[in-house]
N, C-alpha and C. Protein backbone atom coordinates (compact mmCIF):
# COMPACT_ATOMS: atom_id res chain seq x y z
N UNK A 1 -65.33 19.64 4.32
CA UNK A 1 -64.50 19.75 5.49
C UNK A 1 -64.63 21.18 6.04
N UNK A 2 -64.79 21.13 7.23
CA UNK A 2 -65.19 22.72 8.34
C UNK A 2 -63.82 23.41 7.85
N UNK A 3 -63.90 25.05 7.55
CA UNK A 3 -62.68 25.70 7.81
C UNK A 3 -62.46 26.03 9.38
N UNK A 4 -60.94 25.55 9.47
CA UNK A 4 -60.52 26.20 10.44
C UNK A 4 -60.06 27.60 10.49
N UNK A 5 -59.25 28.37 11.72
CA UNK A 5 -58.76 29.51 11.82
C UNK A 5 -57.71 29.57 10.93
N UNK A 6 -57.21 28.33 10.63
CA UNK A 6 -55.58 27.81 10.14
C UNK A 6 -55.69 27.54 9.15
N UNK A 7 -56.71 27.53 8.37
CA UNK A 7 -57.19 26.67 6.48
C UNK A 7 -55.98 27.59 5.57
N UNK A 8 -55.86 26.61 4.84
CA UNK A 8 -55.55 27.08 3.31
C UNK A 8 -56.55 28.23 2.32
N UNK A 9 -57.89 27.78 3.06
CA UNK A 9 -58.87 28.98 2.21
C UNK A 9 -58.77 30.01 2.69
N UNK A 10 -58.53 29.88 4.30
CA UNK A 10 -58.50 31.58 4.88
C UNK A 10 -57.41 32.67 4.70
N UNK A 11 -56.22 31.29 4.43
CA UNK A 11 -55.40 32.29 3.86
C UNK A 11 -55.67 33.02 2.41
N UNK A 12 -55.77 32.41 1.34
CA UNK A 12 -55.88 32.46 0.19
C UNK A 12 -56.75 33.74 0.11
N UNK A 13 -58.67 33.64 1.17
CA UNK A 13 -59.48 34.46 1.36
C UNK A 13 -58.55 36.28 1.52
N UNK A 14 -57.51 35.89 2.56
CA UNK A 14 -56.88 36.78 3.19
C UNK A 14 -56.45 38.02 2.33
N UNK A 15 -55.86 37.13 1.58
CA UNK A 15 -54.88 37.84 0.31
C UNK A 15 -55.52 38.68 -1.03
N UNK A 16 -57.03 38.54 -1.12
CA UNK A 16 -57.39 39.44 -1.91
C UNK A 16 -57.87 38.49 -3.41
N UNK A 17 -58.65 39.16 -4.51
CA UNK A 17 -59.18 38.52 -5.46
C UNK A 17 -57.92 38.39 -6.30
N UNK A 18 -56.81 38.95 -5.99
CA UNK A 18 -55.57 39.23 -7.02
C UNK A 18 -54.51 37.91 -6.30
N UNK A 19 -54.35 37.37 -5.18
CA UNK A 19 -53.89 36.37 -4.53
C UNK A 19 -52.98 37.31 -4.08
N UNK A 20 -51.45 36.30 -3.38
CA UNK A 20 -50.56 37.11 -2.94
C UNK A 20 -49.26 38.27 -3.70
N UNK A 21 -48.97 38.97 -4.10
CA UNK A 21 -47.69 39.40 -4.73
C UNK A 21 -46.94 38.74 -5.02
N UNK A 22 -46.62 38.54 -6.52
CA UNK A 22 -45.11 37.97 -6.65
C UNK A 22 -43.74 39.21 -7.42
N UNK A 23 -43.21 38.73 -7.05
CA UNK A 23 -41.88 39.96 -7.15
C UNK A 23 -41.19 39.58 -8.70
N UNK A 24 -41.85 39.30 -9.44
CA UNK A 24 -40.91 39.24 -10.86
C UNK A 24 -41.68 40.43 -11.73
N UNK A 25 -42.84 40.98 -11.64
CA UNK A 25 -43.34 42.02 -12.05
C UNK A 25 -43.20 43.54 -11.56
N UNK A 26 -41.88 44.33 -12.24
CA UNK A 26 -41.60 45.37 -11.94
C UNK A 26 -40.99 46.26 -12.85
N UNK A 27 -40.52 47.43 -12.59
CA UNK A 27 -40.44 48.73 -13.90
C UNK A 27 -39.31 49.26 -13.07
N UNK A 28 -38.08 49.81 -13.57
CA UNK A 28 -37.28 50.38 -12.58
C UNK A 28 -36.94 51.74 -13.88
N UNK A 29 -37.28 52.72 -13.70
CA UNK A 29 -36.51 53.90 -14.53
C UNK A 29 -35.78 55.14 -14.00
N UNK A 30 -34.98 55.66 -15.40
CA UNK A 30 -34.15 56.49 -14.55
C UNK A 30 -34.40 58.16 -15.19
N UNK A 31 -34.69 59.04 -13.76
CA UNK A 31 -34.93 60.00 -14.45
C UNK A 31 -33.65 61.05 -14.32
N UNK A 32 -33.84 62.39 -15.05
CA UNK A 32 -33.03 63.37 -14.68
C UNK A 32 -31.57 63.16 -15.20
N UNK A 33 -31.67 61.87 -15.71
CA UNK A 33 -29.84 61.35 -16.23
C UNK A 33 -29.70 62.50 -17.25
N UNK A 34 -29.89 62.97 -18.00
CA UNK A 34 -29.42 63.81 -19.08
C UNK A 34 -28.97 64.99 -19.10
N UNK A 35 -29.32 65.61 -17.42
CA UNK A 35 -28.43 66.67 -17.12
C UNK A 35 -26.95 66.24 -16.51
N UNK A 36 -26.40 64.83 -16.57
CA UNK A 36 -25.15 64.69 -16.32
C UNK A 36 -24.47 64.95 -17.37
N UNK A 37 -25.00 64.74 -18.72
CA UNK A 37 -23.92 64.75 -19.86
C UNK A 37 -23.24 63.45 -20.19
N UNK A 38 -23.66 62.51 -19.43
CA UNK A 38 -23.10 61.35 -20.18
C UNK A 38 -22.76 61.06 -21.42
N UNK A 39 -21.23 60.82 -21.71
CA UNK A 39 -20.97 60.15 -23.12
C UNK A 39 -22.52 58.91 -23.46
N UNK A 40 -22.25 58.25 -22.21
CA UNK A 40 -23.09 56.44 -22.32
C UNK A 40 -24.56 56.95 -22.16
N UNK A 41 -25.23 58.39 -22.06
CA UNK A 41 -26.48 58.67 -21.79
C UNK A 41 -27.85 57.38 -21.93
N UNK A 42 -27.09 57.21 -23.90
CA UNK A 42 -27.79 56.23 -24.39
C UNK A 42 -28.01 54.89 -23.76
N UNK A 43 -27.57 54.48 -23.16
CA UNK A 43 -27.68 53.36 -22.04
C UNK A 43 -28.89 53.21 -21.81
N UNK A 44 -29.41 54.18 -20.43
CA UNK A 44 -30.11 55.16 -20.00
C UNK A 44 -31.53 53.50 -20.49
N UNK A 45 -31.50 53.76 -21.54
CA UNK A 45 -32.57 53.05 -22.23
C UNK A 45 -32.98 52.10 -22.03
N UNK A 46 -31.78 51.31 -22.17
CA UNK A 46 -31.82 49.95 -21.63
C UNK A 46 -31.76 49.66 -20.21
N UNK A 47 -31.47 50.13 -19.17
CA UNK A 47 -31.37 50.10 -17.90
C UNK A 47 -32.73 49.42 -17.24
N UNK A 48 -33.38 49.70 -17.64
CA UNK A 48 -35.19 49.40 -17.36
C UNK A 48 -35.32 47.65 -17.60
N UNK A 49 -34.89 47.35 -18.51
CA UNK A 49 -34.61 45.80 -19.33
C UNK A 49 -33.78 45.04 -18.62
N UNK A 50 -32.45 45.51 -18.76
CA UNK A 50 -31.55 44.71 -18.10
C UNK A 50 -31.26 44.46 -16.17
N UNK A 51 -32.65 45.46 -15.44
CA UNK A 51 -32.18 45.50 -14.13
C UNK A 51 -32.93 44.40 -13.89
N UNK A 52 -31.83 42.96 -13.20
CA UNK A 52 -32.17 41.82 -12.78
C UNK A 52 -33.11 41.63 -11.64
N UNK A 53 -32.79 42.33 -10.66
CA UNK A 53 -33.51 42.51 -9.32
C UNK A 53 -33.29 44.33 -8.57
N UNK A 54 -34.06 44.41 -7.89
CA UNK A 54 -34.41 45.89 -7.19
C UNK A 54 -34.37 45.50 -5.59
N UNK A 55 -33.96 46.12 -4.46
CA UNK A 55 -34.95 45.92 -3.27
C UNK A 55 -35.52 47.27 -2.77
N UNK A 56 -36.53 47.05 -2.85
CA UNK A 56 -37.32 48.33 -2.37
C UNK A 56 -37.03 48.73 -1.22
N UNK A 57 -37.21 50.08 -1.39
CA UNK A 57 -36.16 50.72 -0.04
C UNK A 57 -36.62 50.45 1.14
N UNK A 58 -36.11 50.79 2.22
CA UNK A 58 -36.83 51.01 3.78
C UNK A 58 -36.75 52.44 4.27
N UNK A 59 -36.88 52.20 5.39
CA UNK A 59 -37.27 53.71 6.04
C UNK A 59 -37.31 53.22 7.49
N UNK A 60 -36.71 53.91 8.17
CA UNK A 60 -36.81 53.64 9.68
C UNK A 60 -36.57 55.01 10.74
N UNK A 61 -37.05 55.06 11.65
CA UNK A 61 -36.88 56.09 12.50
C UNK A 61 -35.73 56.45 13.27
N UNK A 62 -34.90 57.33 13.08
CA UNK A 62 -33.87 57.78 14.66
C UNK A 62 -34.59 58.56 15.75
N UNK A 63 -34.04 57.50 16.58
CA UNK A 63 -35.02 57.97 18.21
C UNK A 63 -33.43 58.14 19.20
N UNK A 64 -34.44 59.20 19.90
CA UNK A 64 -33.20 59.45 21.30
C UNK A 64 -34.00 59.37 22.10
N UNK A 65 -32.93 58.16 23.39
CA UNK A 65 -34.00 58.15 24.72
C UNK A 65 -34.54 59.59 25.60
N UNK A 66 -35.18 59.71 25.90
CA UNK A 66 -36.02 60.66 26.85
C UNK A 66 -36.33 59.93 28.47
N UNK A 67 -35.46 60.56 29.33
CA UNK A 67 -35.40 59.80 30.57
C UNK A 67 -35.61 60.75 31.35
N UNK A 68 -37.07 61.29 32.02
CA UNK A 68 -37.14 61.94 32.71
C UNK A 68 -37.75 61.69 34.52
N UNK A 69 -39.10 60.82 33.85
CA UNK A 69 -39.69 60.04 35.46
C UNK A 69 -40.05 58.44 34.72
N UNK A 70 -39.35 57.43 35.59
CA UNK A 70 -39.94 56.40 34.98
C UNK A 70 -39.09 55.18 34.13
N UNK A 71 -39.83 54.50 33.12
CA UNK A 71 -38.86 53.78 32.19
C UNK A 71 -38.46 55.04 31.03
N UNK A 72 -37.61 54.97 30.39
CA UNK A 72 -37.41 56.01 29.63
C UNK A 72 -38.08 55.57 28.28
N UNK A 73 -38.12 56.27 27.18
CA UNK A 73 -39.29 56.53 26.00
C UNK A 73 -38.05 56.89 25.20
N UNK A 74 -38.43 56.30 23.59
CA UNK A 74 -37.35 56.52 22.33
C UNK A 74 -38.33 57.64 22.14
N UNK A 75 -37.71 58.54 21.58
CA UNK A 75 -38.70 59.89 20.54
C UNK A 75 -37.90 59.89 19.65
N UNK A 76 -38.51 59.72 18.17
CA UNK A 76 -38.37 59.68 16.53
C UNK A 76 -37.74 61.43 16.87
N UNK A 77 -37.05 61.51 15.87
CA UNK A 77 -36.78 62.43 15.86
C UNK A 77 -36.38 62.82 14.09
N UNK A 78 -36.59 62.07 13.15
CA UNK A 78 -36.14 61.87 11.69
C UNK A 78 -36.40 60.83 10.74
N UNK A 79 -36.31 60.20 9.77
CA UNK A 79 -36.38 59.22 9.08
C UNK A 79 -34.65 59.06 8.70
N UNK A 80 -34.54 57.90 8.45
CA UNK A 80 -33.28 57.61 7.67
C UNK A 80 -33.65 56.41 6.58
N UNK A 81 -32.63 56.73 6.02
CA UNK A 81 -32.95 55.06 4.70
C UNK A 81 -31.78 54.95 4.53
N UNK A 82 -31.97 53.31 4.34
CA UNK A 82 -30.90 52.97 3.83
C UNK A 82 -30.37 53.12 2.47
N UNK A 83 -29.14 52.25 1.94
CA UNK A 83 -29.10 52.13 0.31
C UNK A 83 -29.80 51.43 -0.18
N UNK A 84 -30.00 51.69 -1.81
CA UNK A 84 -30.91 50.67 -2.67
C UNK A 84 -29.60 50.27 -3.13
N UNK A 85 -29.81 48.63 -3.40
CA UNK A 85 -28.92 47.88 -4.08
C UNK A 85 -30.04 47.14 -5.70
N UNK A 86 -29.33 47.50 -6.86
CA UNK A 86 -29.86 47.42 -7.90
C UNK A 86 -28.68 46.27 -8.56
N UNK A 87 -29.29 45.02 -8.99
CA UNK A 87 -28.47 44.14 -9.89
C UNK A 87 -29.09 44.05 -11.59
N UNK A 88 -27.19 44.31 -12.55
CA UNK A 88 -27.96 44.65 -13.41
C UNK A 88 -27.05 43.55 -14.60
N UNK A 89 -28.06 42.75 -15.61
CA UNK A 89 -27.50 41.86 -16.30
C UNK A 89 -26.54 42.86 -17.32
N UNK A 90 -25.14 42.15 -17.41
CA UNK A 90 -24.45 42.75 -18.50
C UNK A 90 -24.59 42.13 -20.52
N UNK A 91 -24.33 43.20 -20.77
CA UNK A 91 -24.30 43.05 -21.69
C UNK A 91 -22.84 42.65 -22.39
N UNK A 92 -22.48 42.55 -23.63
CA UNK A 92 -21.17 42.02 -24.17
C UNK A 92 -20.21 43.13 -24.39
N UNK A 93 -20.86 44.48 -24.96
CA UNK A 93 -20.33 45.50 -25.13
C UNK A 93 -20.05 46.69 -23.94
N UNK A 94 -20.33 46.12 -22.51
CA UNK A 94 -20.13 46.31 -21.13
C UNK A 94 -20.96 47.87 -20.76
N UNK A 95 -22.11 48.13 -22.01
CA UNK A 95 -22.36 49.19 -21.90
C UNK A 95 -22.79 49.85 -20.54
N UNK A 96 -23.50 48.74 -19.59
CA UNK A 96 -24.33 49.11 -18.05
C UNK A 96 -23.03 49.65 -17.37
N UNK A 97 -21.79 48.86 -17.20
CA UNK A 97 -20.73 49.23 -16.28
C UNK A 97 -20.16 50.43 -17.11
N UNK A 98 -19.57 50.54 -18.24
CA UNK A 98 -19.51 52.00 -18.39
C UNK A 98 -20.07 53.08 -17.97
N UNK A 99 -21.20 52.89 -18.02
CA UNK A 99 -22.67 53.96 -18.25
C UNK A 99 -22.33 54.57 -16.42
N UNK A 100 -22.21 53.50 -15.71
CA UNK A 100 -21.88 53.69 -14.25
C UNK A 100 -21.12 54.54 -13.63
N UNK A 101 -19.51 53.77 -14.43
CA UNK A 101 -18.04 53.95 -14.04
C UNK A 101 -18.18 55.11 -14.83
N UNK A 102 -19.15 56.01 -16.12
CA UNK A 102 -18.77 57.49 -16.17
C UNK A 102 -19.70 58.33 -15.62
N UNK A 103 -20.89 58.01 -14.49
CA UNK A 103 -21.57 58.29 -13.70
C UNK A 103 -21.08 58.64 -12.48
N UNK A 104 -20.01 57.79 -11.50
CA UNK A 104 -19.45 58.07 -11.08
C UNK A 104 -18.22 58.81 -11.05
N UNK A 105 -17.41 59.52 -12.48
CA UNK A 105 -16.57 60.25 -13.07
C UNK A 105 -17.32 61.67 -12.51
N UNK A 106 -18.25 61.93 -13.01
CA UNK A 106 -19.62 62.88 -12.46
C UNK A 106 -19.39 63.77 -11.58
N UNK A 107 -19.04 62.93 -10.28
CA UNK A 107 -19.53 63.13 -9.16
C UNK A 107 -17.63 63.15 -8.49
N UNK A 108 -17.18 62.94 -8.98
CA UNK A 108 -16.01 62.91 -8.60
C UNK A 108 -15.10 62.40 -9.45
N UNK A 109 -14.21 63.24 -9.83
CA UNK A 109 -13.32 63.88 -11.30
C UNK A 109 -12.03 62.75 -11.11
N UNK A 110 -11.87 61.81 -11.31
CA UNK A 110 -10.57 60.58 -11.12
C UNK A 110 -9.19 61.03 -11.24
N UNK A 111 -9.17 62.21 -12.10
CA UNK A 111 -7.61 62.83 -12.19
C UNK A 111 -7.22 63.92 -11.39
N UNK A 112 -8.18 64.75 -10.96
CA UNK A 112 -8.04 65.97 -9.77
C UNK A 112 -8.51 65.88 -8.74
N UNK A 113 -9.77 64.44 -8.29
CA UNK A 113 -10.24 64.35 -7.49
C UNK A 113 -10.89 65.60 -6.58
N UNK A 114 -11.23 66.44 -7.70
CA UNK A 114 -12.51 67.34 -7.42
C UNK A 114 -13.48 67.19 -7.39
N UNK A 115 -14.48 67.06 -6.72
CA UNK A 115 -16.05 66.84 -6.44
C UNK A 115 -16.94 67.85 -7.08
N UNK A 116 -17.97 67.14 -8.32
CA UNK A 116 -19.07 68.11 -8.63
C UNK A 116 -19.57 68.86 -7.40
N UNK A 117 -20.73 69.48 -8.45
CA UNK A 117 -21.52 70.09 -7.03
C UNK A 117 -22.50 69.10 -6.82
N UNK A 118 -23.43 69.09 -5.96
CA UNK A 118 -24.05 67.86 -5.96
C UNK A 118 -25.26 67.64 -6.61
N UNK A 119 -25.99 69.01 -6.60
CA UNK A 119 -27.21 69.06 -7.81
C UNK A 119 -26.66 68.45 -9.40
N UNK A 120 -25.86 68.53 -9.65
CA UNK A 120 -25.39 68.53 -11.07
C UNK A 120 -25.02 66.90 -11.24
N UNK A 121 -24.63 66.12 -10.14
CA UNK A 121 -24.46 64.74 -10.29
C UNK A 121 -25.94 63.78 -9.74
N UNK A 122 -27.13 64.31 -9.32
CA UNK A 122 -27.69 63.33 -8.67
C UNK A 122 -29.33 63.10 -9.84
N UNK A 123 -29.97 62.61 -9.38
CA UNK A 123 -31.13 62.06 -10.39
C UNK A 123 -32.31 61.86 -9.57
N UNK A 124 -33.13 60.80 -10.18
CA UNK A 124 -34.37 60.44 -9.47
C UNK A 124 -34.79 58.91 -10.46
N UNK A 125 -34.70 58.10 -9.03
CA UNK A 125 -35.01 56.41 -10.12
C UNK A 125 -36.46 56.18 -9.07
N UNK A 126 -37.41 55.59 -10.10
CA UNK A 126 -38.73 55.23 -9.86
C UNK A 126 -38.67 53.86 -10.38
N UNK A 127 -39.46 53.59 -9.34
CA UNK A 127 -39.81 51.80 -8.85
C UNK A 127 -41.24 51.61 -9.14
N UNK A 128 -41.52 50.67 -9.84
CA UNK A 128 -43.04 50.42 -9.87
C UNK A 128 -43.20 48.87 -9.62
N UNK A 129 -44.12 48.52 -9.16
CA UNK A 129 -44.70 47.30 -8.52
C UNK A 129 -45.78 46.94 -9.15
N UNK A 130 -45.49 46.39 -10.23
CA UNK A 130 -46.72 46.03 -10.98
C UNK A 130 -47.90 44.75 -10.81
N UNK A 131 -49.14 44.63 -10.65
CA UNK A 131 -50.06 43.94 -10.38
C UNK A 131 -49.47 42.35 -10.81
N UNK A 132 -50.18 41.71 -10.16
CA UNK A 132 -49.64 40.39 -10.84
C UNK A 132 -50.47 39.64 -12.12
N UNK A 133 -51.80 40.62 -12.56
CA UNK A 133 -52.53 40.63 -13.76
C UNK A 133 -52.16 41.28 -14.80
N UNK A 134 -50.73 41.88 -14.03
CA UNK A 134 -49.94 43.04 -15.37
C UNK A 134 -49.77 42.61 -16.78
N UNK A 135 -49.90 42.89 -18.00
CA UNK A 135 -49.37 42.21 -19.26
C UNK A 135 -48.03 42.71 -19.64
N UNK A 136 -47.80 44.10 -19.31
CA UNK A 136 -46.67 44.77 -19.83
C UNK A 136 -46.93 46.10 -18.80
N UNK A 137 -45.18 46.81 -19.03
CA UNK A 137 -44.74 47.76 -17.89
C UNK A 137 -45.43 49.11 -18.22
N UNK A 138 -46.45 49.26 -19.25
CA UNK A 138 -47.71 50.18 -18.97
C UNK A 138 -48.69 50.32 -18.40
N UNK A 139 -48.51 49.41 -17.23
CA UNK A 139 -50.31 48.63 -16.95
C UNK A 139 -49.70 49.51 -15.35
N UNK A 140 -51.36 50.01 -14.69
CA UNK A 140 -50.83 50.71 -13.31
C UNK A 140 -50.19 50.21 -12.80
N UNK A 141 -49.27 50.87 -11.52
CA UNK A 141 -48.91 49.91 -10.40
C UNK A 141 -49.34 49.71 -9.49
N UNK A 142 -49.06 48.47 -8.83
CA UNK A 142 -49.61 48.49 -7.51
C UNK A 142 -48.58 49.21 -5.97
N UNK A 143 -48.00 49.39 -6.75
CA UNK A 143 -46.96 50.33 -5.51
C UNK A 143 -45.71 50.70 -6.54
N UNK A 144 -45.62 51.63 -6.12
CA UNK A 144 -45.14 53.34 -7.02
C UNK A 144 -44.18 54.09 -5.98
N UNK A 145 -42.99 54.05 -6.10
CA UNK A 145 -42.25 54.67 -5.25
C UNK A 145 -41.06 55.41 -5.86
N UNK A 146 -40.56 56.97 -5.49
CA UNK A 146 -39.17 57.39 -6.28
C UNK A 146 -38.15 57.88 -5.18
N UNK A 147 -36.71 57.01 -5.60
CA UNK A 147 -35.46 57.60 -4.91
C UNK A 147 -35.38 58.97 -5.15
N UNK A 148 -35.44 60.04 -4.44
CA UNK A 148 -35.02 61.09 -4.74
C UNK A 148 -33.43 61.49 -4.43
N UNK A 149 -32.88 62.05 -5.78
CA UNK A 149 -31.48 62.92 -5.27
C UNK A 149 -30.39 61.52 -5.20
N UNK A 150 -30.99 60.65 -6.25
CA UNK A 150 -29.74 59.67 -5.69
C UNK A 150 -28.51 59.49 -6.88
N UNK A 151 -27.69 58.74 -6.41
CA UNK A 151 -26.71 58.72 -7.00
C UNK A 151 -25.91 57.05 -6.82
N UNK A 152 -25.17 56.88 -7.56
CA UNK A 152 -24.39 55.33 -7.47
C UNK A 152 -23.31 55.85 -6.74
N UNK A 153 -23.22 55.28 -5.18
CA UNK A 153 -22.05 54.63 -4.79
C UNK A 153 -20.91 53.57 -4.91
N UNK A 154 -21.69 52.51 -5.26
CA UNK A 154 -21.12 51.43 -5.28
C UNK A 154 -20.89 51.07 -6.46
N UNK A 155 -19.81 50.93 -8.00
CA UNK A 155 -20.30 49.56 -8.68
C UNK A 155 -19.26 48.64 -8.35
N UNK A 156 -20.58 47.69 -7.89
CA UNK A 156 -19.76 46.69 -7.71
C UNK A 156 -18.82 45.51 -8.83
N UNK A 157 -17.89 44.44 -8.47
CA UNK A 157 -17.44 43.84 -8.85
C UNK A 157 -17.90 43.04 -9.98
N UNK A 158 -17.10 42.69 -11.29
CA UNK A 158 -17.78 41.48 -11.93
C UNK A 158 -16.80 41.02 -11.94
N UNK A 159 -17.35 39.58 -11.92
CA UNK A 159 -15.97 38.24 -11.66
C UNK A 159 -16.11 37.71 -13.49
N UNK A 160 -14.58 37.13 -13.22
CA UNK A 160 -14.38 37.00 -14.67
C UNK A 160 -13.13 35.52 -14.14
N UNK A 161 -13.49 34.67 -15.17
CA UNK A 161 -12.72 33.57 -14.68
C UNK A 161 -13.10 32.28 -15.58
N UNK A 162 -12.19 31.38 -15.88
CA UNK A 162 -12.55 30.31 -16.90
C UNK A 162 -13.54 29.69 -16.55
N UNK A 163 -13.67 29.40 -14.82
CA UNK A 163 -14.64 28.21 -14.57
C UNK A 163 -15.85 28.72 -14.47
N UNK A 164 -15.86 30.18 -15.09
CA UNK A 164 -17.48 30.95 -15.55
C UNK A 164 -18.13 30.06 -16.34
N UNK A 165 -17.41 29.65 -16.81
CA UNK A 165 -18.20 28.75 -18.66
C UNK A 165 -19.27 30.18 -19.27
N UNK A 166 -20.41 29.86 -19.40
CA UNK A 166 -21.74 30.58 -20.33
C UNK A 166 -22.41 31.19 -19.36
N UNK A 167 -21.66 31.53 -18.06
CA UNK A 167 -22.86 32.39 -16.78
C UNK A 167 -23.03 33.47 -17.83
N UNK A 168 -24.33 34.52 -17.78
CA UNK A 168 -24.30 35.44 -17.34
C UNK A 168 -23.60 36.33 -16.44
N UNK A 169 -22.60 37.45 -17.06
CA UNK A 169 -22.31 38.00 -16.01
C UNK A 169 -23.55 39.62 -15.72
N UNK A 170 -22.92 39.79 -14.46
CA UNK A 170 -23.91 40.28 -13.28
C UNK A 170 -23.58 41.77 -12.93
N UNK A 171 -23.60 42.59 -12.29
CA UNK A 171 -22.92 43.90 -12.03
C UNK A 171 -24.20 44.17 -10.93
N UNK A 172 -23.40 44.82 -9.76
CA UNK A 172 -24.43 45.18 -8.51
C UNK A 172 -24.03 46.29 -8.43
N UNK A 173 -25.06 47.61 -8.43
CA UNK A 173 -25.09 48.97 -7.74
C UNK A 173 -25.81 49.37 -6.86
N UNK A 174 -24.99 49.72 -6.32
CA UNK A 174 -25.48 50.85 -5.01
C UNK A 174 -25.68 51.88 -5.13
N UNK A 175 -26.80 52.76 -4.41
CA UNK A 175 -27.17 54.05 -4.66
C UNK A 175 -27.88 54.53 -3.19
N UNK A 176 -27.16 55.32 -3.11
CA UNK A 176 -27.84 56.62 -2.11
C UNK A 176 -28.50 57.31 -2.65
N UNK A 177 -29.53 58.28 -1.49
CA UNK A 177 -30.51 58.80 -2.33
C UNK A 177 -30.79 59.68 -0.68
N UNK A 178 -31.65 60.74 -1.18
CA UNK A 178 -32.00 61.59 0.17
C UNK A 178 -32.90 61.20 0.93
N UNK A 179 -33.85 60.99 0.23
CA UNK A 179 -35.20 60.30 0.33
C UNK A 179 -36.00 59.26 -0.24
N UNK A 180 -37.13 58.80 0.42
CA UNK A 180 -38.29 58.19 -1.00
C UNK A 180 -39.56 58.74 -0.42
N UNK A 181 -40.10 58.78 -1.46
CA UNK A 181 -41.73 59.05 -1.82
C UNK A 181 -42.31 57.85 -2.18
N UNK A 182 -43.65 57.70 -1.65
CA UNK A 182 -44.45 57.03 -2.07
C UNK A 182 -45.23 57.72 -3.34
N UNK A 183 -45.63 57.60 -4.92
CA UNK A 183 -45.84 57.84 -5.67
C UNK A 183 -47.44 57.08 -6.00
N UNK A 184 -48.02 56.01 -4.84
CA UNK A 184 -49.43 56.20 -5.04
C UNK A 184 -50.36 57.01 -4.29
């Protein structure tokens, strides 16, 4: 049968000897944690294991119109990013949400509501995108990226309730960060 413009082979062709990406092969680590002083440091370890899903950051431009002769023109004037949202499986001994809730202690003191300084609370988490021929989270990546300067905003909620039965429970964080780098 003739390929068309529209085939199944041309796509397939499209995508490379490796086919398309699939998103269950990835590495999430955390650096720089050990200058917080964490009681839960040890965590730290497991964090890599237990992070369920990642979304890799974005990046987008702030533009201001320029209206001088004509239709007017956006000009970039910066990058901004958004937050990374990180979901992370719990454990029984609630070590991930501790590890968090005294991460965020850090950065802002719960009984005086004094604010660190901000070098002293923030880190650097690296994302790796591993091949889909990967065997294990030593093998290169195929896209390599690090939050710089970030920190947890958010932890979010875990629901707790009879008609849970045997779920897995879940814990979602948020993190700001200054920047990202591309790391390939």
């Amino acid at each position: 049968m003739p390929q068309t413009a529209f085939s199944i082979e041309k796509l397939r062709a499209a995508a490379g000897p490796g086919g398309f990406a699939k998103g269950q092969r990835y590495e999430v680590s955390f650096h720089d944690i050990l200058k917080l002083g964490l009681q839960s440091a040890g965590a730290a370890a497991n964090l890599p294991y237990l992070c369920e899903s990642i979304s890799l950051p974005t990046k987008s431009l702030a533009s201001v119109p320029h209206d001088i002769y004509g239709p007017p023109r956006e000009i970039s004037y910066r990058e901004t990013f958004t937050e990374a949202v990180l979901s992370f499986i719990v454990d029984d001994a609630f070590t991930v949400r501790k590890f968090f809730d005294e991460w965020q202690t850090k950065i802002i003191n719960p009984i005086t509501n004094n604010s660190n300084y901000y070098d002293d609370y923030v880190g650097t988490i690296k994302i790796k995108r591993l091949g889909n021929a990967s065997t294990d989270i030593t093998s290169s990546p195929a896209y390599h990226v690090e939050l710089v300067e970030a920190y947890p905003s958010l932890v979010g909620e875990i629901l707790l309730g009879h008609a849970q039965g045997n779920e897995i429970l879940r814990l979602s964080v948020t993190f700001k960060y200054r920047r990202w780098n591309s790391l390939d």
